[in-house]
N, C-alpha and C. Protein backbone atom coordinates (compact mmCIF):
# COMPACT_ATOMS: atom_id res chain seq x y z
N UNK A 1 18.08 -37.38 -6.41
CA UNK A 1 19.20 -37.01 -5.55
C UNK A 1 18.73 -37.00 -4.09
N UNK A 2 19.62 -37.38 -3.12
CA UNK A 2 19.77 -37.49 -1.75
C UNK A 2 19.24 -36.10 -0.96
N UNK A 3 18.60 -35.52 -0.55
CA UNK A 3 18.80 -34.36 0.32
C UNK A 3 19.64 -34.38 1.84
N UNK A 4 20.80 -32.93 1.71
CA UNK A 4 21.31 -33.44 2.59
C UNK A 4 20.84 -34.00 4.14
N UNK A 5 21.91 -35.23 4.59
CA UNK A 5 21.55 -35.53 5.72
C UNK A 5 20.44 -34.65 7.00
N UNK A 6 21.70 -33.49 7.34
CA UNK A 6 20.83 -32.78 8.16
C UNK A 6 19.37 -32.38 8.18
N UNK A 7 18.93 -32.00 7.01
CA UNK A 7 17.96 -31.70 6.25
C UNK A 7 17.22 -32.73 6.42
N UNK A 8 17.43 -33.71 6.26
CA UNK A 8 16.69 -34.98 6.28
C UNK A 8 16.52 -35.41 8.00
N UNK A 9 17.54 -35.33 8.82
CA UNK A 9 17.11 -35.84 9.80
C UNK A 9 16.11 -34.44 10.70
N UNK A 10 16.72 -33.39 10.29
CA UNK A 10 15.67 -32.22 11.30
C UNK A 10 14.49 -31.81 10.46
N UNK A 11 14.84 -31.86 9.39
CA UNK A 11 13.44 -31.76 8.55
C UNK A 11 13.07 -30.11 8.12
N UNK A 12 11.89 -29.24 9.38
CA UNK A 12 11.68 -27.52 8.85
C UNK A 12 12.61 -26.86 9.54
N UNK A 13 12.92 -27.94 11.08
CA UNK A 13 13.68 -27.01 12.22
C UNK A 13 15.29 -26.64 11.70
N UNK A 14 15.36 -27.50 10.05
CA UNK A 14 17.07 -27.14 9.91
C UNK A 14 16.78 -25.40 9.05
N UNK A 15 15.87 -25.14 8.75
CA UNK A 15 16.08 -23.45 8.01
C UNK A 15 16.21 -22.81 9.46
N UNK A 16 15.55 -23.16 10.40
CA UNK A 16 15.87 -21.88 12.01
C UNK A 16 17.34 -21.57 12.32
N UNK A 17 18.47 -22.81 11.82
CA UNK A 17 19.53 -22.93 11.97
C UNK A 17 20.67 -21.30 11.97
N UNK A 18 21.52 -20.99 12.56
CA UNK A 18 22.04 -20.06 11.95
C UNK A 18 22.76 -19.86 10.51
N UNK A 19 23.09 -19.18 9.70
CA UNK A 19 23.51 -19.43 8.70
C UNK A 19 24.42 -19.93 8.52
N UNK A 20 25.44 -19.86 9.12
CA UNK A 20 27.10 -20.56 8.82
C UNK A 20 26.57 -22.30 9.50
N UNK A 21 26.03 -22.33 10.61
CA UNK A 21 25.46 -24.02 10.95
C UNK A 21 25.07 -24.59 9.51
N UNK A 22 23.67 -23.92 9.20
CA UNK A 22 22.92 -24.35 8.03
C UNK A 22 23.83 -24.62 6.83
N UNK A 23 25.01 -24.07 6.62
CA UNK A 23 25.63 -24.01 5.47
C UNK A 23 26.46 -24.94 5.27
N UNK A 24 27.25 -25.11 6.23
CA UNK A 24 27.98 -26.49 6.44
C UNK A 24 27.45 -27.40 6.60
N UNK A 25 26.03 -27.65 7.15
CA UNK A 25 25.24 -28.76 7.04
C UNK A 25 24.66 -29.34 5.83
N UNK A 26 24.68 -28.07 5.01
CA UNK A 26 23.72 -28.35 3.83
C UNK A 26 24.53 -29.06 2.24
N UNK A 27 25.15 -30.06 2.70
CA UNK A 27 25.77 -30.92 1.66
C UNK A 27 25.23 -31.60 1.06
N UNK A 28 25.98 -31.32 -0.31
CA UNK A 28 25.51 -32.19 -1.08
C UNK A 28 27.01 -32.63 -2.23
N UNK A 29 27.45 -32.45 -1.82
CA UNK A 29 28.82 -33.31 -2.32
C UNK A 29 29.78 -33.12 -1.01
N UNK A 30 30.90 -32.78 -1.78
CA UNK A 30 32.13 -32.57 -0.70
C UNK A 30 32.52 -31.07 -0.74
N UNK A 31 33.00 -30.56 0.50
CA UNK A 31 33.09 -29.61 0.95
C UNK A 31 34.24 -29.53 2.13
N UNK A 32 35.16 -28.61 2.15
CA UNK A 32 36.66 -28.48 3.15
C UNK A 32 36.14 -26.86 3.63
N UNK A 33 36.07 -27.35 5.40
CA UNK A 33 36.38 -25.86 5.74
C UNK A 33 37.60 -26.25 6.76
N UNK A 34 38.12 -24.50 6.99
CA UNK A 34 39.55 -24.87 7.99
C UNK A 34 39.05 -23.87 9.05
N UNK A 35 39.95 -24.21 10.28
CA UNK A 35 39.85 -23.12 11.18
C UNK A 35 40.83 -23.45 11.99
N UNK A 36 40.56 -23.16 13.41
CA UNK A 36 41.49 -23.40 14.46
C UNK A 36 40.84 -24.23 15.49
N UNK A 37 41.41 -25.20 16.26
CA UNK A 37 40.86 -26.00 17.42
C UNK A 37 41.48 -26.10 18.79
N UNK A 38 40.94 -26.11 20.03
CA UNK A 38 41.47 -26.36 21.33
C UNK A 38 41.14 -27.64 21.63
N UNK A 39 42.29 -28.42 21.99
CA UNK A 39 41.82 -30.46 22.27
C UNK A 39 42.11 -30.24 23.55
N UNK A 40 41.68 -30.82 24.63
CA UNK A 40 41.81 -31.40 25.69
C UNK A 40 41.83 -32.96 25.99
N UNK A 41 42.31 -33.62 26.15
CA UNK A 41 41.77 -35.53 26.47
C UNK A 41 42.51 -35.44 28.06
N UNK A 42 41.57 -36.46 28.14
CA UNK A 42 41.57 -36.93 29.86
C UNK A 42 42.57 -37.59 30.39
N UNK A 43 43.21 -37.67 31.30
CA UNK A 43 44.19 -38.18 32.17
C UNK A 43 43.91 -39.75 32.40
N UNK A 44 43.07 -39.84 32.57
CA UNK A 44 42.83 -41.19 33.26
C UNK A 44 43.55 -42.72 32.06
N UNK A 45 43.70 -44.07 32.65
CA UNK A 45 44.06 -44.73 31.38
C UNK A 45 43.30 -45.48 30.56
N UNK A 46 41.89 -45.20 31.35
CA UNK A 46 40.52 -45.49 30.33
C UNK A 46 40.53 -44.65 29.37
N UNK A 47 40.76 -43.43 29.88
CA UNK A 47 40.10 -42.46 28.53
C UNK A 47 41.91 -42.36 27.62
N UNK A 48 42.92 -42.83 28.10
CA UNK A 48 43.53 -42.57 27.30
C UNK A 48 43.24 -43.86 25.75
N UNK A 49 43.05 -45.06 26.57
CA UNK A 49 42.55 -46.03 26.16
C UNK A 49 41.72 -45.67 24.85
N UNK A 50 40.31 -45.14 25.27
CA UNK A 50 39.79 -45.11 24.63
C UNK A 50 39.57 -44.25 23.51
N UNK A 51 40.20 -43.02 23.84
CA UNK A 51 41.08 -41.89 22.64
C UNK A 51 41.87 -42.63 21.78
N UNK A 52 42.49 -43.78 21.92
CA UNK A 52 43.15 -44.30 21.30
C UNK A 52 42.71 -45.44 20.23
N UNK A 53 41.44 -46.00 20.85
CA UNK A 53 40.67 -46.54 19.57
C UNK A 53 40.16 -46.31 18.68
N UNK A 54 39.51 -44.72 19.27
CA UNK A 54 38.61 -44.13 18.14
C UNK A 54 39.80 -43.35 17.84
N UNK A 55 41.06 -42.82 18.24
CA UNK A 55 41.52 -41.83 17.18
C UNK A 55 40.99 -40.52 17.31
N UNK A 56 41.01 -40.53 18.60
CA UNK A 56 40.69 -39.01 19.03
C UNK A 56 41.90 -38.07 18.87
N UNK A 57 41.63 -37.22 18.45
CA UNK A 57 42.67 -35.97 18.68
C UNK A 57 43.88 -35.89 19.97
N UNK A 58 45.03 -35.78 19.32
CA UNK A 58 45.72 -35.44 20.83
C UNK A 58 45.61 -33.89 21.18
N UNK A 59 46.31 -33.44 22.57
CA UNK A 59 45.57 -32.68 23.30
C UNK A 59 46.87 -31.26 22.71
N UNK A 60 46.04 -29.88 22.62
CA UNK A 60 46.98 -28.74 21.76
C UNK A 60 45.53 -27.74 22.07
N UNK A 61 46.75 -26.96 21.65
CA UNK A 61 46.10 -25.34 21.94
C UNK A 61 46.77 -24.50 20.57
N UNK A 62 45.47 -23.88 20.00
CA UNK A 62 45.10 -23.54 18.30
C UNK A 62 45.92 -24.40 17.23
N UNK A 63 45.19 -25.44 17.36
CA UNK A 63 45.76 -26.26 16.17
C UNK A 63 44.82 -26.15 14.71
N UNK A 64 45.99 -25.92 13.83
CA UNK A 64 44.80 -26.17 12.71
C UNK A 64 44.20 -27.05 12.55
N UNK A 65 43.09 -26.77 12.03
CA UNK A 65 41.72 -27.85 11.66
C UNK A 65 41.33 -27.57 10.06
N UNK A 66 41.31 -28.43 9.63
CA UNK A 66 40.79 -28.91 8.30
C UNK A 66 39.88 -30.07 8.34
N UNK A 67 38.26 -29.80 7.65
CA UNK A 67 37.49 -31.12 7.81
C UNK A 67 37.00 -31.48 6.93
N UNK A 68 37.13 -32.27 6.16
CA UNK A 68 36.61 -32.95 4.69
C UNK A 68 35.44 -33.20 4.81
N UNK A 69 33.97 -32.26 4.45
CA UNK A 69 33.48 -33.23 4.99
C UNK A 69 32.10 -34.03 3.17
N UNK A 70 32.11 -34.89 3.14
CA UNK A 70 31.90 -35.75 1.73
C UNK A 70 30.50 -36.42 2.01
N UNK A 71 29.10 -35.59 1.08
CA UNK A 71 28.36 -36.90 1.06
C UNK A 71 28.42 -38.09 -0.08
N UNK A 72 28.32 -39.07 0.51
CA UNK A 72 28.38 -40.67 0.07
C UNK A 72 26.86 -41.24 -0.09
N UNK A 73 25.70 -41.09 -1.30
CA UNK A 73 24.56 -41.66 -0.84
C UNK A 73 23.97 -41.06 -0.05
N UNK A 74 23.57 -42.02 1.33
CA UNK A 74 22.76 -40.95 2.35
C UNK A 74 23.55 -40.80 3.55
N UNK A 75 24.72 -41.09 3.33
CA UNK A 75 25.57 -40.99 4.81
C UNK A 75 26.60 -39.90 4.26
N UNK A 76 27.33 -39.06 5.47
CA UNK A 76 28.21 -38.48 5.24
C UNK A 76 29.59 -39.10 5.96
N UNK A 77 30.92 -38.72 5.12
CA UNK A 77 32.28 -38.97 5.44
C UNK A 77 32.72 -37.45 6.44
N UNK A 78 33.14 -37.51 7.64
CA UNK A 78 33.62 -36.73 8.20
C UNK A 78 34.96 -36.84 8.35
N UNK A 79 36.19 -36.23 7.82
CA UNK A 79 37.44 -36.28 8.28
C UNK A 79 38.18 -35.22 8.51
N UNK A 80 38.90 -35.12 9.56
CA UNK A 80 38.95 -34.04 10.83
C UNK A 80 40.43 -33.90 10.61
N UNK A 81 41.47 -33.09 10.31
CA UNK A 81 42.71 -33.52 10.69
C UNK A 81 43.14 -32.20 11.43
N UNK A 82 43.03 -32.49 12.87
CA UNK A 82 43.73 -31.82 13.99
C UNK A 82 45.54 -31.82 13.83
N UNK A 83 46.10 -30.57 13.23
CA UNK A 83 47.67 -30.48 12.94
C UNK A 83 47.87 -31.45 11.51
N UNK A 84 48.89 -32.82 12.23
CA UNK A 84 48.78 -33.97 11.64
C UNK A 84 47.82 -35.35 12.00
N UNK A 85 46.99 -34.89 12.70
CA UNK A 85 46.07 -36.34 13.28
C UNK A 85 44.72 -36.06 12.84
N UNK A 86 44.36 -37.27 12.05
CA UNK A 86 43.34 -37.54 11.19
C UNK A 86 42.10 -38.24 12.24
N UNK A 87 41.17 -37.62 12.87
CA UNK A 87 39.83 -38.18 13.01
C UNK A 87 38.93 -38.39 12.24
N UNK A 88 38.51 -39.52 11.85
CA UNK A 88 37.12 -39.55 10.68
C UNK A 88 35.89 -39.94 11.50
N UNK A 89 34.59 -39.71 10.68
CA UNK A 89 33.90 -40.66 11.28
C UNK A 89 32.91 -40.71 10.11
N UNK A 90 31.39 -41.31 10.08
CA UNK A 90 30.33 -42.01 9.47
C UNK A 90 29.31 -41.69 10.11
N UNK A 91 28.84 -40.66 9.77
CA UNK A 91 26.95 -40.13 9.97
C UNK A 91 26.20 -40.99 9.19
N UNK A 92 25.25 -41.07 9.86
CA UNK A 92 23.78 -41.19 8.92
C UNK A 92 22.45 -41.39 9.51
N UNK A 93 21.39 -41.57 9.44
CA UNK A 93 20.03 -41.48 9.53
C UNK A 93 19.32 -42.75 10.43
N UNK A 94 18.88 -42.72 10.95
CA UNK A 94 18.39 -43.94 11.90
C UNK A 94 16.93 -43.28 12.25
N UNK A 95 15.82 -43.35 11.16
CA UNK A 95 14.77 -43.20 12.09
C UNK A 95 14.68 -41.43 12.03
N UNK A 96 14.42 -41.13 13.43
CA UNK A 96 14.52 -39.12 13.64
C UNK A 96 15.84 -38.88 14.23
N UNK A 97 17.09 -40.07 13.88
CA UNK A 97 17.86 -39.43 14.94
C UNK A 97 19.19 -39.33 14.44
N UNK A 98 20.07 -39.18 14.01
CA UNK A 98 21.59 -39.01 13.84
C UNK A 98 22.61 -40.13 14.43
N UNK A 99 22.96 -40.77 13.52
CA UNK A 99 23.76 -41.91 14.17
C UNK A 99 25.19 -41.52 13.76
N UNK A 100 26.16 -41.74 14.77
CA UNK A 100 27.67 -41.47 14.23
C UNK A 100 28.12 -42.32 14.59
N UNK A 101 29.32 -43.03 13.27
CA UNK A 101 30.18 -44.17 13.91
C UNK A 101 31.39 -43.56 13.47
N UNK A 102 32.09 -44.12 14.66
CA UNK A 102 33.51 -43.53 15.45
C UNK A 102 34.48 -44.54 15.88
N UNK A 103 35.23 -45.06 14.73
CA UNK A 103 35.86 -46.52 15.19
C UNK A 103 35.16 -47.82 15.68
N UNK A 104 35.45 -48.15 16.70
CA UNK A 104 34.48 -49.29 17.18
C UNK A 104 32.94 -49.00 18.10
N UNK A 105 32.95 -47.44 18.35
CA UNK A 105 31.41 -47.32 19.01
C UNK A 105 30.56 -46.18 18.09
N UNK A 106 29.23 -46.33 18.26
CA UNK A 106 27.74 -45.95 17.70
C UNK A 106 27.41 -44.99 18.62
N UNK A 107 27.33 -43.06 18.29
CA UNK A 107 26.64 -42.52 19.12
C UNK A 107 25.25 -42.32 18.06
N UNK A 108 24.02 -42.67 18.86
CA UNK A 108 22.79 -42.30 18.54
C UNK A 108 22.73 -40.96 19.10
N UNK A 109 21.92 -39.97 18.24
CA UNK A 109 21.97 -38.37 18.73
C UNK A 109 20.46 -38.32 18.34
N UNK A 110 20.09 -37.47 19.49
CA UNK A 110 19.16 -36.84 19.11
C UNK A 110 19.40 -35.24 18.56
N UNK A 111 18.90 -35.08 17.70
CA UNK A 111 19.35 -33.49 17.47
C UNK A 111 18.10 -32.23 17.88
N UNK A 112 18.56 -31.23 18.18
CA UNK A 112 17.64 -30.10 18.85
C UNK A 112 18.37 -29.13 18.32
N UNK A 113 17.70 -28.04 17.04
CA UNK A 113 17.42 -26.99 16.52
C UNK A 113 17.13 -25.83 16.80
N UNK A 114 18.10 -24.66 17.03
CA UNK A 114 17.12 -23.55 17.43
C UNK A 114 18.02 -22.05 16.57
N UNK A 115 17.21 -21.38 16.91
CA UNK A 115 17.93 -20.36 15.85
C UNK A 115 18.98 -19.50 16.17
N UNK A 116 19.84 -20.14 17.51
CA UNK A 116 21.06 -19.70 18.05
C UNK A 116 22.02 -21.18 17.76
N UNK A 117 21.66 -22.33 18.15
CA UNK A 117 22.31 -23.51 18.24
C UNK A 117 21.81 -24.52 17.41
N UNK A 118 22.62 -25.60 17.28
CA UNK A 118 22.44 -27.22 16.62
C UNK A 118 22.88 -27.82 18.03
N UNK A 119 21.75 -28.69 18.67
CA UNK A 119 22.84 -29.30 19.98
C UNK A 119 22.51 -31.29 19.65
N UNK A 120 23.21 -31.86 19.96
CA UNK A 120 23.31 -33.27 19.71
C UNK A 120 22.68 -33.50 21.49
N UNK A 121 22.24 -34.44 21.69
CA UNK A 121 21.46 -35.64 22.73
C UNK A 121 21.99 -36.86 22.79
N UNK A 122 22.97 -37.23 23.21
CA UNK A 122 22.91 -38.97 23.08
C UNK A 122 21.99 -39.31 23.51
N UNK A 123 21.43 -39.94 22.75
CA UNK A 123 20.06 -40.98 23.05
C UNK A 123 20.63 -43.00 23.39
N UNK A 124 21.37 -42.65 22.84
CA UNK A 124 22.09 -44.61 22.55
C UNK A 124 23.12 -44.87 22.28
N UNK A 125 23.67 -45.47 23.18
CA UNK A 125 25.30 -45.87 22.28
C UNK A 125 25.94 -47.12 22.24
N UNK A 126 26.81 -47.61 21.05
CA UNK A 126 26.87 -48.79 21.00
C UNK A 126 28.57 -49.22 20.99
N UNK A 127 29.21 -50.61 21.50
CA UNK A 127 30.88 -50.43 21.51
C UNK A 127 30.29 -51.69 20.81
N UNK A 128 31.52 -51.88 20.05
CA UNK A 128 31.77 -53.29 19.10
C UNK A 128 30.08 -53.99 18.65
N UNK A 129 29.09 -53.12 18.41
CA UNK A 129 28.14 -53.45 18.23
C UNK A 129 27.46 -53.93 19.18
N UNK A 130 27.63 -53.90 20.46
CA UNK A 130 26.55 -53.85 21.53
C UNK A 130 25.79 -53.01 22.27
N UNK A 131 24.90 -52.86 22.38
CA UNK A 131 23.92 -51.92 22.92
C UNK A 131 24.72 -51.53 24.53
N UNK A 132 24.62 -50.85 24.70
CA UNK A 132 25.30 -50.40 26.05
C UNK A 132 24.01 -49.87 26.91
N UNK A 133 23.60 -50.54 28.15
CA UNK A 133 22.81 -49.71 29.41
C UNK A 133 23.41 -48.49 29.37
N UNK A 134 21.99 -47.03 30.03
CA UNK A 134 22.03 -45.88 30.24
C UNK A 134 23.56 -45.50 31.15
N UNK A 135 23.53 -46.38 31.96
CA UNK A 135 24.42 -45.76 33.09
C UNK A 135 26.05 -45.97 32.76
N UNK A 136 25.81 -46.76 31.42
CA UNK A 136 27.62 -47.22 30.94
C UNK A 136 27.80 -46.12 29.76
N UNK A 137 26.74 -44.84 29.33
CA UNK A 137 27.17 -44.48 28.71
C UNK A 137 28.09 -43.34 28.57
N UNK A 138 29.02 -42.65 27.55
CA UNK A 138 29.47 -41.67 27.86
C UNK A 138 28.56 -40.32 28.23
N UNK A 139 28.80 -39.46 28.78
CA UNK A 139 28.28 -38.23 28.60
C UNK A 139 28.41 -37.68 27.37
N UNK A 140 27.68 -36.62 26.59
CA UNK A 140 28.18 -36.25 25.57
C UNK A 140 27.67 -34.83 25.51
N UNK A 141 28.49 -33.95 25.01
CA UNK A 141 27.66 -32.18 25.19
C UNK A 141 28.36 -31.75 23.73
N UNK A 142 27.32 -31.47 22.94
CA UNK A 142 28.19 -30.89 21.52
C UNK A 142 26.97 -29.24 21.64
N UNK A 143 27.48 -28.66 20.72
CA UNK A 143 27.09 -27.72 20.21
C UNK A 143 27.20 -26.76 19.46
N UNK A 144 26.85 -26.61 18.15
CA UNK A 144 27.21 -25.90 17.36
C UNK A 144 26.79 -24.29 17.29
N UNK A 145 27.23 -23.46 16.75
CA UNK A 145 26.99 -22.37 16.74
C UNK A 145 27.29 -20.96 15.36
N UNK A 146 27.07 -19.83 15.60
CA UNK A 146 27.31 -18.98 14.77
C UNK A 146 27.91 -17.58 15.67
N UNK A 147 29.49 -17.32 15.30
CA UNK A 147 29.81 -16.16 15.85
C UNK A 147 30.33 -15.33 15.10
N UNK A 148 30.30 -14.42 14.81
CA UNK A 148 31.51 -13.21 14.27
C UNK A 148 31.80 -13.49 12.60
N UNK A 149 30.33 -14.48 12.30
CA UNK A 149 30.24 -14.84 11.02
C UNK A 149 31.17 -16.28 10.59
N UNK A 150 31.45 -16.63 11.58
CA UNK A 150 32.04 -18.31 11.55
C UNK A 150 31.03 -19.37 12.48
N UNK A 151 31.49 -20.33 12.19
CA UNK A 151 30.56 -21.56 12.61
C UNK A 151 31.83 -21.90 13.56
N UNK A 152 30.94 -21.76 14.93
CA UNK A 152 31.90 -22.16 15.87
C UNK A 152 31.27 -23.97 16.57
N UNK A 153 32.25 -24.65 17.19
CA UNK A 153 31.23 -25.76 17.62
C UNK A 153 32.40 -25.70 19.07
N UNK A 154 31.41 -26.73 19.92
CA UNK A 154 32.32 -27.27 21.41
C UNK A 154 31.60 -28.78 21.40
N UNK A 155 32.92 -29.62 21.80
CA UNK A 155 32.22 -31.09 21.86
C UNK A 155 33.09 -31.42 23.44
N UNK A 156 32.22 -32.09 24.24
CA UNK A 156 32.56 -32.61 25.39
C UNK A 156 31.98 -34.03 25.49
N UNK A 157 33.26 -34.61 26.25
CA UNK A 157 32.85 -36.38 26.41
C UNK A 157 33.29 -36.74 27.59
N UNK A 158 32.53 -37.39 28.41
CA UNK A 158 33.26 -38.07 29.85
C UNK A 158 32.90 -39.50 30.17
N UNK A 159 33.63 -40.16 29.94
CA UNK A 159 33.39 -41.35 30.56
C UNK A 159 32.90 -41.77 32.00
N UNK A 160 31.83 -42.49 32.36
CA UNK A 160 31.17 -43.18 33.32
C UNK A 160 32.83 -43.46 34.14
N UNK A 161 32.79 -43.01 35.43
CA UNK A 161 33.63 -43.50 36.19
C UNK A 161 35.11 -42.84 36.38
N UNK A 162 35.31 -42.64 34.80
CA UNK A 162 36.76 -41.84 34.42
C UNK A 162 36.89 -40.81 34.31
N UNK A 163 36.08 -39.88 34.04
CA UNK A 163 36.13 -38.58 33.99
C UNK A 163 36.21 -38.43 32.28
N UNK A 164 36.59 -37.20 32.12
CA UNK A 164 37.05 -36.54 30.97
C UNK A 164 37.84 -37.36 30.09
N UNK A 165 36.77 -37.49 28.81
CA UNK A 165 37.78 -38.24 27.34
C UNK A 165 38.42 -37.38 26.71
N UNK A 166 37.64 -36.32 25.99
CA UNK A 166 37.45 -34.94 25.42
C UNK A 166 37.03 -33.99 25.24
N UNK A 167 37.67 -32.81 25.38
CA UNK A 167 36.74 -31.85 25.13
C UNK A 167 37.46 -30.76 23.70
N UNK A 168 36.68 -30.68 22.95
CA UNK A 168 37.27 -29.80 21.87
C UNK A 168 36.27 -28.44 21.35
N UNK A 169 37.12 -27.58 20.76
CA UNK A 169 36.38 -26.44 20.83
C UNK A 169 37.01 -25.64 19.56
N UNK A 170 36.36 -25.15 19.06
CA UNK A 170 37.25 -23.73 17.86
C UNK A 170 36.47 -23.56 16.83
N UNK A 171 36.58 -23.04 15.96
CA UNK A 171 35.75 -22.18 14.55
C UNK A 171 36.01 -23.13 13.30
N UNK A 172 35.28 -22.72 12.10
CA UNK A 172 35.84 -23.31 11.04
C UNK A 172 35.29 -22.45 10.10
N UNK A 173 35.76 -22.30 8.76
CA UNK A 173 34.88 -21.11 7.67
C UNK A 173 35.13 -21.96 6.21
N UNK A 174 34.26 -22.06 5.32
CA UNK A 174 34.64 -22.43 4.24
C UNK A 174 35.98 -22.42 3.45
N UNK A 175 36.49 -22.99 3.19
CA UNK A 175 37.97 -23.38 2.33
C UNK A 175 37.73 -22.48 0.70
N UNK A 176 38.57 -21.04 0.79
CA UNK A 176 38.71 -20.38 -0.40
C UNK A 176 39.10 -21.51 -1.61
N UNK A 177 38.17 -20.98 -2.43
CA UNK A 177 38.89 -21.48 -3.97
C UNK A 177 40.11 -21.59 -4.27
N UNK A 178 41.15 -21.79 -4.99
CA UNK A 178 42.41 -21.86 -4.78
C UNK A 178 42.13 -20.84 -6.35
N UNK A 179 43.05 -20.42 -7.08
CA UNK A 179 42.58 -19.46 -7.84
C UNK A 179 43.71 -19.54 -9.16
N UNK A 180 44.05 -19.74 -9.81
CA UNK A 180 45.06 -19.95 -10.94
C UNK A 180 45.18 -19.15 -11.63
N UNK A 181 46.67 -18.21 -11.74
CA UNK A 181 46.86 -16.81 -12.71
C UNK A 181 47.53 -17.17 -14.00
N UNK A 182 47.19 -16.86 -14.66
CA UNK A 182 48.15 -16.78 -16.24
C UNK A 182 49.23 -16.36 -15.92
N UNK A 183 50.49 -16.87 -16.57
CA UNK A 183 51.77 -16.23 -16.06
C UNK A 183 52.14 -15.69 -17.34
């Protein structure tokens, strides 16, 4: 059997993790947690543009969040559905580093471990399978966390030139059993 991704790409630094990070990371099949989310997307008509390829979230304040998230082999299925809008994407392993594909572009992540946070690094990124120079890339600021006994995360994206793609933010907690009574 596969060990999960995370596990595999951080290696000892994923036990420092907080517990609710570590827990949701630590897949090994499929797993639904829900919570609540804040979307922001950018004004500009690049970034609307480009919200629109990958299927970014539109922009709301406490929307539910539900995220499927499924390992496949050694990659994981991420699917996000903000209200009614479905973001997916495709993790997996490259080496020491975290690769996510997101419609038509490749973020390479570096990941950094500590026993408050999970934070992502773009290291590389790729559109329609081309390597993209440093200075064409997006910005990217994620970070995961542990508060009040939920796994909270914040993801920020800005495009070179355009400003602000996205920024999203909110909690998520494991998905109760559903529970079946004798009638």
């Amino acid at each position: 059997m596969t060990r999960p991704l995370y596990r595999r790409v951080l290696g000892p630094a994923f036990d420092a993790l907080p517990p609710r990070v570590r827990q949701l990371h630590d897949l090994d099949g499929t797993s639904v947690w829900e919570g609540v989310a804040d979307v922001e997307r950018g004004p500009s008509l690049a970034s609307r543009l480009a919200g629109w390829l990958t299927r970014l979230p539109p922009a709301g304040s406490a929307l539910p969040l539900r995220v499927t998230f499924e390992a496949v082999g050694d990659r994981e299925l991420w699917s996000r559905r903000f209200g009614s809008a479905l973001f997916s994407s495709t993790q997996y392993q490259r080496g020491a580093f975290l690769v996510e594909r997101v419609g038509p572009t490749t973020f390479v992540f570096a990941c950094e471990a500590t026993a408050e946070t999970l934070k992502l690094r773009l290291a590389r990124f790729r559109a329609l399978g081309i390597p993209l120079p440093r200075f064409m890339h997006p910005l990217v600021q994620t970070c995961e966390s542990e508060r009040d006994g939920r796994y909270h995360f914040e993801v920020e994206a800005h495009l070179p030139l355009f400003g602000l793609l996205v920024r999203y933010s909110g909690w998520l907690e494991p998905r109760r059993a559903q529970s079946c009574r004798a009638q």
